[in-house]
C-alpha atoms as a PDB file:
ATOM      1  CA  UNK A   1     -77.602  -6.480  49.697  1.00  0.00           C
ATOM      2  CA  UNK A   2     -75.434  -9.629  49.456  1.00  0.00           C
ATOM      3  CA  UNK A   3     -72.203 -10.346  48.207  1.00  0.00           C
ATOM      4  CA  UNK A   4     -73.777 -12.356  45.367  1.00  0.00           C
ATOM      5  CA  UNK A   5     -76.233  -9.374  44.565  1.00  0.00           C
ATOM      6  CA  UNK A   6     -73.336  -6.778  44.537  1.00  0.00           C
ATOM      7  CA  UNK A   7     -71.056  -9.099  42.693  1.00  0.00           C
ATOM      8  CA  UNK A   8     -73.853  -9.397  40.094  1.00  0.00           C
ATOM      9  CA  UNK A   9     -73.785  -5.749  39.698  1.00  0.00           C
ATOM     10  CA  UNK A  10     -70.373  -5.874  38.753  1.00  0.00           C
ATOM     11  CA  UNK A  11     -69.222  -5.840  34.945  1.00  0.00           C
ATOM     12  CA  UNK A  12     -69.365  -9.654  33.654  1.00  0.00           C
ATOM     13  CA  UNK A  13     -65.744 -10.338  33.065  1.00  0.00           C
ATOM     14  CA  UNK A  14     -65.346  -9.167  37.007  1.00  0.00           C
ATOM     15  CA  UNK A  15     -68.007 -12.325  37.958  1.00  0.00           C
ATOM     16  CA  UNK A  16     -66.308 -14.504  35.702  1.00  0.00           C
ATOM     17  CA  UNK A  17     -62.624 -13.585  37.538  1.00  0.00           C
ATOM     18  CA  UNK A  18     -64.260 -13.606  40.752  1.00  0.00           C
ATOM     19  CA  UNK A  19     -65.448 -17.499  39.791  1.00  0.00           C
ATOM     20  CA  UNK A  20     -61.583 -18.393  38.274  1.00  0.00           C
ATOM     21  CA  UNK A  21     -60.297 -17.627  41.583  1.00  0.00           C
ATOM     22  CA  UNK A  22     -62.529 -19.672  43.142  1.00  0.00           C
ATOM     23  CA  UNK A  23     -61.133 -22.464  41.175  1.00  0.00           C
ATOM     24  CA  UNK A  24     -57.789 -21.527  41.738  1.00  0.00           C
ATOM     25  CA  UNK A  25     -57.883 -21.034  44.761  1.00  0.00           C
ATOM     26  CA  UNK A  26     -59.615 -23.707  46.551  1.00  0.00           C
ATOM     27  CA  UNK A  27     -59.977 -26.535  43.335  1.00  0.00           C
ATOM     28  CA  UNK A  28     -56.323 -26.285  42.094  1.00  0.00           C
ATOM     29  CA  UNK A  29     -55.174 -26.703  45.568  1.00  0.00           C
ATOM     30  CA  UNK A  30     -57.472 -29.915  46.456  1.00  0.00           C
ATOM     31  CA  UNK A  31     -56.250 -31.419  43.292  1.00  0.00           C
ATOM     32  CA  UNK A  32     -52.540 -31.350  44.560  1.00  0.00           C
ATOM     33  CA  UNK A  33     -53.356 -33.078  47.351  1.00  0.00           C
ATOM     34  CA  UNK A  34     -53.419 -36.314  44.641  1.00  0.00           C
ATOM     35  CA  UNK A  35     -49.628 -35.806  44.495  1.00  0.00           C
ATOM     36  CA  UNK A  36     -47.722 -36.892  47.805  1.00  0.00           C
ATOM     37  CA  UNK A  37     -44.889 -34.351  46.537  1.00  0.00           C
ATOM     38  CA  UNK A  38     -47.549 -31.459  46.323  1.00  0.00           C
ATOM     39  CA  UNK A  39     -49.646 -32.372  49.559  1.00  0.00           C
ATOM     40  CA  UNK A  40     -48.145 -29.739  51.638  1.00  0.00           C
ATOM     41  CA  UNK A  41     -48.384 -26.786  49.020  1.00  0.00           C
ATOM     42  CA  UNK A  42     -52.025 -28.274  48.430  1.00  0.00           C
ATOM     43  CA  UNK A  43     -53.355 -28.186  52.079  1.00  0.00           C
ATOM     44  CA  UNK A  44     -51.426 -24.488  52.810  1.00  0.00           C
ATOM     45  CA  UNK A  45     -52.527 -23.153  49.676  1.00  0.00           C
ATOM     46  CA  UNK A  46     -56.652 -24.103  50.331  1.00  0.00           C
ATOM     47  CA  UNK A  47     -56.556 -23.076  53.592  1.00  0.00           C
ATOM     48  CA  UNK A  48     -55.220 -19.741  52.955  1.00  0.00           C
ATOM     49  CA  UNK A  49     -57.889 -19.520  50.065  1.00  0.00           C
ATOM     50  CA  UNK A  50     -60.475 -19.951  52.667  1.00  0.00           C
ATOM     51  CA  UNK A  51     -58.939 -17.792  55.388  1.00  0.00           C
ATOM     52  CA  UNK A  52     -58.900 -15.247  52.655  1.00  0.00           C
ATOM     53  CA  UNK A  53     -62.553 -16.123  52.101  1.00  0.00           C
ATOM     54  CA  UNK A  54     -63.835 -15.635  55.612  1.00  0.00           C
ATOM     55  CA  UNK A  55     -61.865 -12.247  55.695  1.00  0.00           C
ATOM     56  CA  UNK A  56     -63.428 -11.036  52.123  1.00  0.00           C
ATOM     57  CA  UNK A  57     -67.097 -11.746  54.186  1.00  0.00           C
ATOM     58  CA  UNK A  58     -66.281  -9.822  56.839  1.00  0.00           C
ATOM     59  CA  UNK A  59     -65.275  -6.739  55.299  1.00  0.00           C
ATOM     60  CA  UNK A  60     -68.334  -7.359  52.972  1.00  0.00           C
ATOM     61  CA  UNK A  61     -70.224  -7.340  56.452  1.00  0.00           C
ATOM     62  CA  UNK A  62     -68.323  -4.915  57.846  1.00  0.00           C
ATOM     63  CA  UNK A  63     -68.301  -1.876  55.466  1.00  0.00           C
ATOM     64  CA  UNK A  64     -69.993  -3.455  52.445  1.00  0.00           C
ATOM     65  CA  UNK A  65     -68.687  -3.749  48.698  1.00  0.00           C
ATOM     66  CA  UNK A  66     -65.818  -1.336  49.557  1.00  0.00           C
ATOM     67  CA  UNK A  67     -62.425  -1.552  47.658  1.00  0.00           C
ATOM     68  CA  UNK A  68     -61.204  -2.717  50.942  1.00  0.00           C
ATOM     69  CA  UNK A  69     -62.391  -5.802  50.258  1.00  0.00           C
ATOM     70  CA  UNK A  70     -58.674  -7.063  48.598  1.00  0.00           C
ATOM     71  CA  UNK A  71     -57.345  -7.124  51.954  1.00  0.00           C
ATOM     72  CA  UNK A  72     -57.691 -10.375  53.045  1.00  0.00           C
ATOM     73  CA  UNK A  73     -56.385 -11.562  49.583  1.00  0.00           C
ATOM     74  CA  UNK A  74     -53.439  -9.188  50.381  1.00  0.00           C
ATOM     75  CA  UNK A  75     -52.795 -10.945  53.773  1.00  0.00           C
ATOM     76  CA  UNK A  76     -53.159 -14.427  52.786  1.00  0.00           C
ATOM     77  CA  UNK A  77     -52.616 -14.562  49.263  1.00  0.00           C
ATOM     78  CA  UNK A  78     -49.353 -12.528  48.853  1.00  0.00           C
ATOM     79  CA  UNK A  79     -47.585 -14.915  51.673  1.00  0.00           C
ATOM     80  CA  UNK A  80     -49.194 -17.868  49.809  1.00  0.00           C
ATOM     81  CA  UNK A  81     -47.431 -16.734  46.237  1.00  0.00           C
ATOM     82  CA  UNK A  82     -43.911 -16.739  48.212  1.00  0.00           C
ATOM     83  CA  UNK A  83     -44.847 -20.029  49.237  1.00  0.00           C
ATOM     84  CA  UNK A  84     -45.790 -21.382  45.945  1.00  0.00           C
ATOM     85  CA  UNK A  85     -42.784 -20.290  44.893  1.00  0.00           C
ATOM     86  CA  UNK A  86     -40.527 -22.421  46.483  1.00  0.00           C
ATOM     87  CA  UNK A  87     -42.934 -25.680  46.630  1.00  0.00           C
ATOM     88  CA  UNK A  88     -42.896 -25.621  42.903  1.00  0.00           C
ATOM     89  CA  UNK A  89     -39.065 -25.717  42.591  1.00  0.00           C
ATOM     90  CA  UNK A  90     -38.825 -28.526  45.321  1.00  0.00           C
ATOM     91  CA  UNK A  91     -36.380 -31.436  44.254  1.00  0.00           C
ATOM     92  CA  UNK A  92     -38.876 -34.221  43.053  1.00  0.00           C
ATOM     93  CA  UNK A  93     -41.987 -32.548  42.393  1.00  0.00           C
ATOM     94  CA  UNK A  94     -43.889 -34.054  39.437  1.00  0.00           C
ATOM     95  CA  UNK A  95     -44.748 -32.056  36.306  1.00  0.00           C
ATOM     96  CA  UNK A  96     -48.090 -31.659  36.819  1.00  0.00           C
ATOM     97  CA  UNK A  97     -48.039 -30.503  40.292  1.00  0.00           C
ATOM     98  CA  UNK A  98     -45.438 -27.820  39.135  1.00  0.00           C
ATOM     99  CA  UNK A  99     -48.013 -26.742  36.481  1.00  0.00           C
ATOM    100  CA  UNK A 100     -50.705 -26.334  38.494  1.00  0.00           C
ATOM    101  CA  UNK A 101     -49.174 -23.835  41.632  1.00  0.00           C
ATOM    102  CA  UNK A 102     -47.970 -21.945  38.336  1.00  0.00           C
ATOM    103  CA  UNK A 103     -51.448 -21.737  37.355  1.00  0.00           C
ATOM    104  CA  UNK A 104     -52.430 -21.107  41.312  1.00  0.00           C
ATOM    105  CA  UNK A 105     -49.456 -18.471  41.661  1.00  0.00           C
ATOM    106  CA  UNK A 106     -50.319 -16.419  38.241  1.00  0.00           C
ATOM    107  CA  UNK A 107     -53.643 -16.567  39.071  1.00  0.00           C
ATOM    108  CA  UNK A 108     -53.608 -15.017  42.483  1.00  0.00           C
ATOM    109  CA  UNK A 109     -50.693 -12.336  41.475  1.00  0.00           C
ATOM    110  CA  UNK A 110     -53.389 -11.132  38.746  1.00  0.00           C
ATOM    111  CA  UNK A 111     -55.602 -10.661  41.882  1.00  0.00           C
ATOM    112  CA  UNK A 112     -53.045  -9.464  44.186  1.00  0.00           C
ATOM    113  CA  UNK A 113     -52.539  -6.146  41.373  1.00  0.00           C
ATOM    114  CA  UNK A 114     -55.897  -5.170  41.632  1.00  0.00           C
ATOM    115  CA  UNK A 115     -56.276  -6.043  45.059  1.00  0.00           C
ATOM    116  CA  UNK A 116     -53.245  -3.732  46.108  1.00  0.00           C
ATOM    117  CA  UNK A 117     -54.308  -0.875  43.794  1.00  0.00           C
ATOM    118  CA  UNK A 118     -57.746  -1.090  45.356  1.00  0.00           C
ATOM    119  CA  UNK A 119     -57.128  -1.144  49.066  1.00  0.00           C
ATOM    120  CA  UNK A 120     -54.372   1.374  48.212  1.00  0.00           C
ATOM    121  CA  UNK A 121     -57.595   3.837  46.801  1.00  0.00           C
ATOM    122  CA  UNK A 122     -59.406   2.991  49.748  1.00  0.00           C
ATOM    123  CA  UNK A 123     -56.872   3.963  52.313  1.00  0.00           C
ATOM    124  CA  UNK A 124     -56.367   7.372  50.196  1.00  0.00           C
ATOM    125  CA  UNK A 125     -59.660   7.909  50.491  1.00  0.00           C
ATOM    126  CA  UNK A 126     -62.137   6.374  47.858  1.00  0.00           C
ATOM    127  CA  UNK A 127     -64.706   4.715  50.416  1.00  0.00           C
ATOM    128  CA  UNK A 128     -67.402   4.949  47.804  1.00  0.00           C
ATOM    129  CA  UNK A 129     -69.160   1.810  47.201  1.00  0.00           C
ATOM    130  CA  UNK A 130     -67.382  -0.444  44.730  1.00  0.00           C
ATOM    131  CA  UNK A 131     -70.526  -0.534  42.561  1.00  0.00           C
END
């Protein structure tokens, strides 16, 4: 099975959150690269998006559709929040900028609750498939 076909599996509003974050993390992020203020927070924030990525395959690969999965979000997404944090209240940054990491940092926090409350099952023992 692949990640699409077990994704598919999953309850609509799931595929439709699992296709937000891919535009907050890795759209939102390009688009403050427009901004020479927001450059910085741009560039860390997509390429912790797609570190997180590559880590969300290979746990797919690894042990399949698990609720282990979160982890990589978990390891590059919490430190990325922090981050956010203190881009958007840099002296200078434009409005815009500021409005998107909020909508990057809100975003990613949603996913960060589930993620933690899933790889917290998992490590307590629910290894059953996440289907």
């Amino acid at each position: 099975m692949t990640f699409q076909e077990a994704l598919s599996a999953q309850p609509q509003w799931i595929v439709a959150w699992v296709y937000w974050l891919g535009v907050a993390g890795l759209v939102l992020p390009l688009m403050l690269m427009i901004w020479p203020q927001s450059r910085v927070a741009g560039i860390v924030a997509a390429l912790a998006s797609v570190a997180a990525g590559m880590g969300v395959t290979w746990v797919f690969e690894t042990y399949g559709y698990v609720k282990l999965i979160g982890l990589p979000h978990i390891i590059f997404w919490g430190p990325l929040v922090w981050f956010l944090l203190g881009q958007q209240r840099k002296e200078g940054m434009p409005v815009w900028p500021r409005r998107i990491i909020w909508v990057i940092i809100v975003s990613l926090s949603v996913s960060l609750v589930f993620d933690v409350t899933d790889v917290m099952r998992y490590l307590l023992g629910n290894r059953a498939p996440a289907l």
